[in-house]
PDB file of N, CA and C in Angstrom:
ATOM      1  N   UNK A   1      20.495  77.807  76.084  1.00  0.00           N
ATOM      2  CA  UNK A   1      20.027  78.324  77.341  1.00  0.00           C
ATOM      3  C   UNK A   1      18.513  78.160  77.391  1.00  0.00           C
ATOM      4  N   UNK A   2      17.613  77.615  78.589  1.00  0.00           N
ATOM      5  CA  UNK A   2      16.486  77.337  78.638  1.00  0.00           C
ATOM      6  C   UNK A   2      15.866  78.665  79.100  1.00  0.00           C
ATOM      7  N   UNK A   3      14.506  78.655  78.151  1.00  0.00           N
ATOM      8  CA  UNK A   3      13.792  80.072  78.732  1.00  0.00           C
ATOM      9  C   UNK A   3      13.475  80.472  80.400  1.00  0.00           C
ATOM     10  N   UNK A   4      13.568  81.147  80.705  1.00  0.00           N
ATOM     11  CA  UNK A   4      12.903  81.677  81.941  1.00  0.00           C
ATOM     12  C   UNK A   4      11.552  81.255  82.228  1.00  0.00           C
ATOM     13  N   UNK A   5      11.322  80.474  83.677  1.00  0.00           N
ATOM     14  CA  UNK A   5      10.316  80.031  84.119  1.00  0.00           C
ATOM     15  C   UNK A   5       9.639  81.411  84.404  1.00  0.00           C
ATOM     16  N   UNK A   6       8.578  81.089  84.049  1.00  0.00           N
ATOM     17  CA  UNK A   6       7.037  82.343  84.473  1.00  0.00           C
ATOM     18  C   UNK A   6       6.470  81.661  85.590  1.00  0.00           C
ATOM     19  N   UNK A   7       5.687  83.034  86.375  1.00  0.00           N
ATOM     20  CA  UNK A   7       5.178  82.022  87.807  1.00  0.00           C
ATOM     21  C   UNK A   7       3.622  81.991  87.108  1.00  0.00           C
ATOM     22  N   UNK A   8       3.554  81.100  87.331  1.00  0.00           N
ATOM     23  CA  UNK A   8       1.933  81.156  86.731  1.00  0.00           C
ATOM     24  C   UNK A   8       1.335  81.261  88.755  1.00  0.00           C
ATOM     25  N   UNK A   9       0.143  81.814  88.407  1.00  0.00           N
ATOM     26  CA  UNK A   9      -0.839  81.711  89.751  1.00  0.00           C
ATOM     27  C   UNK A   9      -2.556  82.208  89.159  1.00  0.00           C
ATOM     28  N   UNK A  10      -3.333  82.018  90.184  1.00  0.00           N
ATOM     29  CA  UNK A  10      -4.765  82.150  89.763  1.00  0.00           C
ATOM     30  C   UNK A  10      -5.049  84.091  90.076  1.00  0.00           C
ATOM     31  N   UNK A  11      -5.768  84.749  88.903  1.00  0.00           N
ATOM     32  CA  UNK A  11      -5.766  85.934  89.160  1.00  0.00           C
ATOM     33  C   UNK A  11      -7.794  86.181  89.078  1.00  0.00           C
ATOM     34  N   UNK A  12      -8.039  86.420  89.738  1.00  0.00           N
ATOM     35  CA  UNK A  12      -9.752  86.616  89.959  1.00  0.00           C
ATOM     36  C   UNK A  12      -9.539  88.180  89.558  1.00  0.00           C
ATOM     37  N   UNK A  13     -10.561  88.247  88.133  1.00  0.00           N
ATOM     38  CA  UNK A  13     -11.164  89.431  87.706  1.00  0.00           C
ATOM     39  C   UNK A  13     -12.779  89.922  87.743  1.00  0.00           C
ATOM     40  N   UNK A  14     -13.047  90.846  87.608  1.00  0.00           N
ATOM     41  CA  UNK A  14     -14.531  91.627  87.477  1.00  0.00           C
ATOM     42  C   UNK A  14     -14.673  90.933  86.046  1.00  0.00           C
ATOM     43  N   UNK A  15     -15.653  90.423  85.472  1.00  0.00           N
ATOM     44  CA  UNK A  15     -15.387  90.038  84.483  1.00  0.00           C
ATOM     45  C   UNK A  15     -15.844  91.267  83.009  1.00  0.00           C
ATOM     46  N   UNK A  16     -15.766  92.523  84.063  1.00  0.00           N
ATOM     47  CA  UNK A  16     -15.923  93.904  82.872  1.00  0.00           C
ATOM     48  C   UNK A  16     -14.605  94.340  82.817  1.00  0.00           C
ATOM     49  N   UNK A  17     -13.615  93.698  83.412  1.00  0.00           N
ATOM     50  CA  UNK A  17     -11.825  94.435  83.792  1.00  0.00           C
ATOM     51  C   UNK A  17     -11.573  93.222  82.672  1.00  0.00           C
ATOM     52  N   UNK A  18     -11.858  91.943  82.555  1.00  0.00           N
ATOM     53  CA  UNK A  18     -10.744  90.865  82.027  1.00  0.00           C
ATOM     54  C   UNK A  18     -11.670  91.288  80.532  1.00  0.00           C
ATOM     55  N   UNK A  19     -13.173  91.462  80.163  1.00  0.00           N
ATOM     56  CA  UNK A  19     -13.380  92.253  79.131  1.00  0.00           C
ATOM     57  C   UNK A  19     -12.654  93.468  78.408  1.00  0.00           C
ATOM     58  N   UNK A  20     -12.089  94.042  79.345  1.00  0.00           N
ATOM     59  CA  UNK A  20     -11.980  95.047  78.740  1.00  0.00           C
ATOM     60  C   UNK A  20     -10.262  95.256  78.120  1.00  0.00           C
ATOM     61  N   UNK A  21      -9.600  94.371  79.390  1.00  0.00           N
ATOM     62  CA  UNK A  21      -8.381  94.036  79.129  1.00  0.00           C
ATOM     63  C   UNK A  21      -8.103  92.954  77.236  1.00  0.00           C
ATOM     64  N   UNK A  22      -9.395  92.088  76.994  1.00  0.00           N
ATOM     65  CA  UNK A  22      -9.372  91.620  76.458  1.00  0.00           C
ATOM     66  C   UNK A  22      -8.980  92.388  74.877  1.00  0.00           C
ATOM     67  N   UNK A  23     -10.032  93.482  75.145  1.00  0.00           N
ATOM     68  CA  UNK A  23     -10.375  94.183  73.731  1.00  0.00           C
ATOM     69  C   UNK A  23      -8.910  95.241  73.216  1.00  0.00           C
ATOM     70  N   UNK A  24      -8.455  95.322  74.967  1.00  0.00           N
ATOM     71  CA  UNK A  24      -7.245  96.390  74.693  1.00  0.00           C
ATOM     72  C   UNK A  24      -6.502  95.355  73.990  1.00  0.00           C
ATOM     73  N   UNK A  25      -5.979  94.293  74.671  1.00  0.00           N
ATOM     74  CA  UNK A  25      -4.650  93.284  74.220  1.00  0.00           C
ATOM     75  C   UNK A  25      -5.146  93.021  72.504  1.00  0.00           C
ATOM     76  N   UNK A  26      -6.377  92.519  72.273  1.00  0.00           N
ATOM     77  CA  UNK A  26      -6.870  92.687  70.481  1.00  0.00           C
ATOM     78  C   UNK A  26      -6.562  93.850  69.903  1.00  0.00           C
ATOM     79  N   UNK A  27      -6.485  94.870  70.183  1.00  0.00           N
ATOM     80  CA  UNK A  27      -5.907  96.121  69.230  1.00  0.00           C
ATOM     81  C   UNK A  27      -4.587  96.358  69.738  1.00  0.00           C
ATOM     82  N   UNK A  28      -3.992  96.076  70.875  1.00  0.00           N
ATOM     83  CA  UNK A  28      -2.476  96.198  70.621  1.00  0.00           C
ATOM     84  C   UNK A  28      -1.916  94.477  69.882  1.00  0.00           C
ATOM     85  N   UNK A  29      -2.225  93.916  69.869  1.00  0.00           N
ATOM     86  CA  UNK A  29      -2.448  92.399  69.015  1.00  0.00           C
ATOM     87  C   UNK A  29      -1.375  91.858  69.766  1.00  0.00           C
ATOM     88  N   UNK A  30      -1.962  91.676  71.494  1.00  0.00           N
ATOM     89  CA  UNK A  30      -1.223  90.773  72.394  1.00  0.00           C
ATOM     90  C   UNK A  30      -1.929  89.964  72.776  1.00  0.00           C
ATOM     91  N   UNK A  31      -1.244  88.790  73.904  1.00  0.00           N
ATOM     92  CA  UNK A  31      -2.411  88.236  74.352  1.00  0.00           C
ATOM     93  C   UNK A  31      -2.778  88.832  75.852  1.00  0.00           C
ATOM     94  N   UNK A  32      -3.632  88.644  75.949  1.00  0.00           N
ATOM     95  CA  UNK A  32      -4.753  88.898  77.555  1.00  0.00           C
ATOM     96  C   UNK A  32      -3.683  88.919  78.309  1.00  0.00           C
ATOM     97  N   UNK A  33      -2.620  87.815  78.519  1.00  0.00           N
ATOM     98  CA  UNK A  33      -1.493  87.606  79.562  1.00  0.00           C
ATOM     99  C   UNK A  33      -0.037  88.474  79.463  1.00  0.00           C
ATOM    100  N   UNK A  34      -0.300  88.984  78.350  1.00  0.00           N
ATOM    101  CA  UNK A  34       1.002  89.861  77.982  1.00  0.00           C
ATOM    102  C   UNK A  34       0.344  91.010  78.690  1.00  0.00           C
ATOM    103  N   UNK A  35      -0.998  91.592  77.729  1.00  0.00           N
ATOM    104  CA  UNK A  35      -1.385  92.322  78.649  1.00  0.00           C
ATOM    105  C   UNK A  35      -1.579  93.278  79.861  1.00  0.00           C
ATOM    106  N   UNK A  36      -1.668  92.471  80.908  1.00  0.00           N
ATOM    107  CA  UNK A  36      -1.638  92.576  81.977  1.00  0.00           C
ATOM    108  C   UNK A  36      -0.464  92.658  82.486  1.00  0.00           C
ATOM    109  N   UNK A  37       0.496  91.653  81.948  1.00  0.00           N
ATOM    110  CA  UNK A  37       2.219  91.881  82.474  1.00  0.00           C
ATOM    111  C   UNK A  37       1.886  93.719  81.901  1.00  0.00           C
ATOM    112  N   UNK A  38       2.037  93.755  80.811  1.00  0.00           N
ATOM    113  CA  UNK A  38       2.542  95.221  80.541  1.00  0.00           C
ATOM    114  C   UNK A  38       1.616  96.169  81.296  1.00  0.00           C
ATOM    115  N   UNK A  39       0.626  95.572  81.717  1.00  0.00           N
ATOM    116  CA  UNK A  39      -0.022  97.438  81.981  1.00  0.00           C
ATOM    117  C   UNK A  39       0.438  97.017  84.018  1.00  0.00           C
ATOM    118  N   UNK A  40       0.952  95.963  84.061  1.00  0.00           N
ATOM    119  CA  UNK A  40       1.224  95.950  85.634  1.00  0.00           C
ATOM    120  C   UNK A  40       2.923  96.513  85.748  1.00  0.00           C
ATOM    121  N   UNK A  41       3.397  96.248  84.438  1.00  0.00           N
ATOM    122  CA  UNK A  41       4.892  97.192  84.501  1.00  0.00           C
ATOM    123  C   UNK A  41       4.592  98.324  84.436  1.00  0.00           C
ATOM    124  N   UNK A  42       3.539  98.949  83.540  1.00  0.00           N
ATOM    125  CA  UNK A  42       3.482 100.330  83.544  1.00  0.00           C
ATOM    126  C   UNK A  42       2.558 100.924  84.850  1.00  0.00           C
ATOM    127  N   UNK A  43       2.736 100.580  85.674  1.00  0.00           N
ATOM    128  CA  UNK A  43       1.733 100.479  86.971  1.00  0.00           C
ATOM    129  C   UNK A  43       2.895 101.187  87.884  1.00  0.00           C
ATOM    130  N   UNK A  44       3.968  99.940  88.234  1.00  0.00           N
ATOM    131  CA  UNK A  44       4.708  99.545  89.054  1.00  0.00           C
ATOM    132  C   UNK A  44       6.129 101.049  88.198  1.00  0.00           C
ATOM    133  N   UNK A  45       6.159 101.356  86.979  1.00  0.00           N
ATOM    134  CA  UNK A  45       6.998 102.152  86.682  1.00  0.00           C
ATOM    135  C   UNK A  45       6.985 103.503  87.058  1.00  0.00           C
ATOM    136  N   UNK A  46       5.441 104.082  86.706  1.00  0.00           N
ATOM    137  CA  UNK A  46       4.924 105.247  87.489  1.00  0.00           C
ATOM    138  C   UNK A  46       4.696 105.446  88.947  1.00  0.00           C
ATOM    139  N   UNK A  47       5.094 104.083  89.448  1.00  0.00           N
ATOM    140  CA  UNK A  47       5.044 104.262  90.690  1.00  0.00           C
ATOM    141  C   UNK A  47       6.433 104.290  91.589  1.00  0.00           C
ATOM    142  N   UNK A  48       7.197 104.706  90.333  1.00  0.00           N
ATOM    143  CA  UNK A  48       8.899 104.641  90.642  1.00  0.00           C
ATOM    144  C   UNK A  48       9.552 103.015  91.094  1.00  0.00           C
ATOM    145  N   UNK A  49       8.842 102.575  90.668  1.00  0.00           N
ATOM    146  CA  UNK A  49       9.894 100.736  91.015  1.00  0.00           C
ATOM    147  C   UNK A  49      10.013 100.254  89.762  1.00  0.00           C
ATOM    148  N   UNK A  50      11.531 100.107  89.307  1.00  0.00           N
ATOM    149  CA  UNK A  50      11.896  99.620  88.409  1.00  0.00           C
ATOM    150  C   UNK A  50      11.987  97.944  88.326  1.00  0.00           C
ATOM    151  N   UNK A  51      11.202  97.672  87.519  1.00  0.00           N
ATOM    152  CA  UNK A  51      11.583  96.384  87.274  1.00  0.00           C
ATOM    153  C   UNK A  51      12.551  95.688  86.099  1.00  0.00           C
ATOM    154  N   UNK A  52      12.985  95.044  86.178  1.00  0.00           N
ATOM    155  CA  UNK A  52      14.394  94.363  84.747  1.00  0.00           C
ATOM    156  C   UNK A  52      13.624  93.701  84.055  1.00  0.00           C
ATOM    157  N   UNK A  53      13.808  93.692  82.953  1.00  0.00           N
ATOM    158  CA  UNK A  53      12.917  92.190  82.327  1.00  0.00           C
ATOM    159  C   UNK A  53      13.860  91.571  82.251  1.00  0.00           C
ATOM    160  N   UNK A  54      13.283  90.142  82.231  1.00  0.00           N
ATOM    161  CA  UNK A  54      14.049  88.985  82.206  1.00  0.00           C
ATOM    162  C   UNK A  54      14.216  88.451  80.595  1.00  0.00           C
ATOM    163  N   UNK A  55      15.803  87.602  80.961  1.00  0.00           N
ATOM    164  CA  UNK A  55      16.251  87.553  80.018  1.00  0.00           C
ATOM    165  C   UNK A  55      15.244  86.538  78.799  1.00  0.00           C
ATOM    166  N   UNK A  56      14.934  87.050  77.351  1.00  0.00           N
ATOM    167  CA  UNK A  56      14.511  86.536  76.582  1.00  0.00           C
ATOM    168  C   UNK A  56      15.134  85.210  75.841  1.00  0.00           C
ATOM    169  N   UNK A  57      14.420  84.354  75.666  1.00  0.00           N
ATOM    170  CA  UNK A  57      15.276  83.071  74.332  1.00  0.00           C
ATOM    171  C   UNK A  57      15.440  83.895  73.515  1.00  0.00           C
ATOM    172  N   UNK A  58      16.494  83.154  72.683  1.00  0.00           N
ATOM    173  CA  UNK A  58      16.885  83.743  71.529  1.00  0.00           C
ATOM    174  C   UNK A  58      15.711  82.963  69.924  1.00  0.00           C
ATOM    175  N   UNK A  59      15.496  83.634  69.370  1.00  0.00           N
ATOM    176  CA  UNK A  59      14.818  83.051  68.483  1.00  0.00           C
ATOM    177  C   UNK A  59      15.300  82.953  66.487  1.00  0.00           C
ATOM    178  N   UNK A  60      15.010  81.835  66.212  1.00  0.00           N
ATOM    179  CA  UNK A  60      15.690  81.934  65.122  1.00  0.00           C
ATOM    180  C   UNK A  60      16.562  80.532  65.079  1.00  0.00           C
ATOM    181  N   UNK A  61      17.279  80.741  63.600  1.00  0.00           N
ATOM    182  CA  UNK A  61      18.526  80.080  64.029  1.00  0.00           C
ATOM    183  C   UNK A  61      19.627  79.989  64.793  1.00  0.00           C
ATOM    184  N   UNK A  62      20.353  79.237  65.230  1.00  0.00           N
ATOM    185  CA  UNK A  62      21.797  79.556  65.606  1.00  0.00           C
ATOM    186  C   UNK A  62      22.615  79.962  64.996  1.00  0.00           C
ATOM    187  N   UNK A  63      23.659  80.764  65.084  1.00  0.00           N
ATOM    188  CA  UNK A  63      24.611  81.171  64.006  1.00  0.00           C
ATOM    189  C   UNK A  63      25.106  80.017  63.992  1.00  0.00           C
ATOM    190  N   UNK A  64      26.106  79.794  63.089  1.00  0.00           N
ATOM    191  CA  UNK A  64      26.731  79.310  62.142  1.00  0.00           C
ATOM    192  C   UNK A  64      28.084  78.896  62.622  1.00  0.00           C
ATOM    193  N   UNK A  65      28.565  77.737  63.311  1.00  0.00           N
ATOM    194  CA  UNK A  65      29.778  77.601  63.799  1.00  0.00           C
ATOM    195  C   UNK A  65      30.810  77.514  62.753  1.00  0.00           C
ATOM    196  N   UNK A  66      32.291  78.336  63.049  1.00  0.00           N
ATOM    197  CA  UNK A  66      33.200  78.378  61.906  1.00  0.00           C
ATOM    198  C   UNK A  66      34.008  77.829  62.407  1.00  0.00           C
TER     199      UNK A  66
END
């Protein structure tokens, strides 16, 4: 199964917000783009709209056909 397309688009920051986002995502040891997904889920959650995450690849090997 092929991963889930991401929408990529252009996001214009303060460049003291994409700083600061930076330093958070370094101590939770994400990147900048995870980031922002997560603190825009936790945005959108407290604001009562549930979002699904989408389905992940599987990673690893394949099991083992018998």
């Amino acid at each position: 199964m092929a991963a889930p397309k991401k929408k990529a688009f252009a996001l214009r920051l303060d460049p003291e917000v994409h700083a600061a986002i930076e330093r958070l995502a370094g101590a939770e040891l994400r990147s900048a783009n995870a980031q922002i997904e997560m603190l825009l889920r936790e945005a959108l959650e407290a604001r009562g709209i549930d979002v699904r995450q989408s389905e992940q690849p599987r990673r690893g090997r394949p099991p083992k056909e018998e």
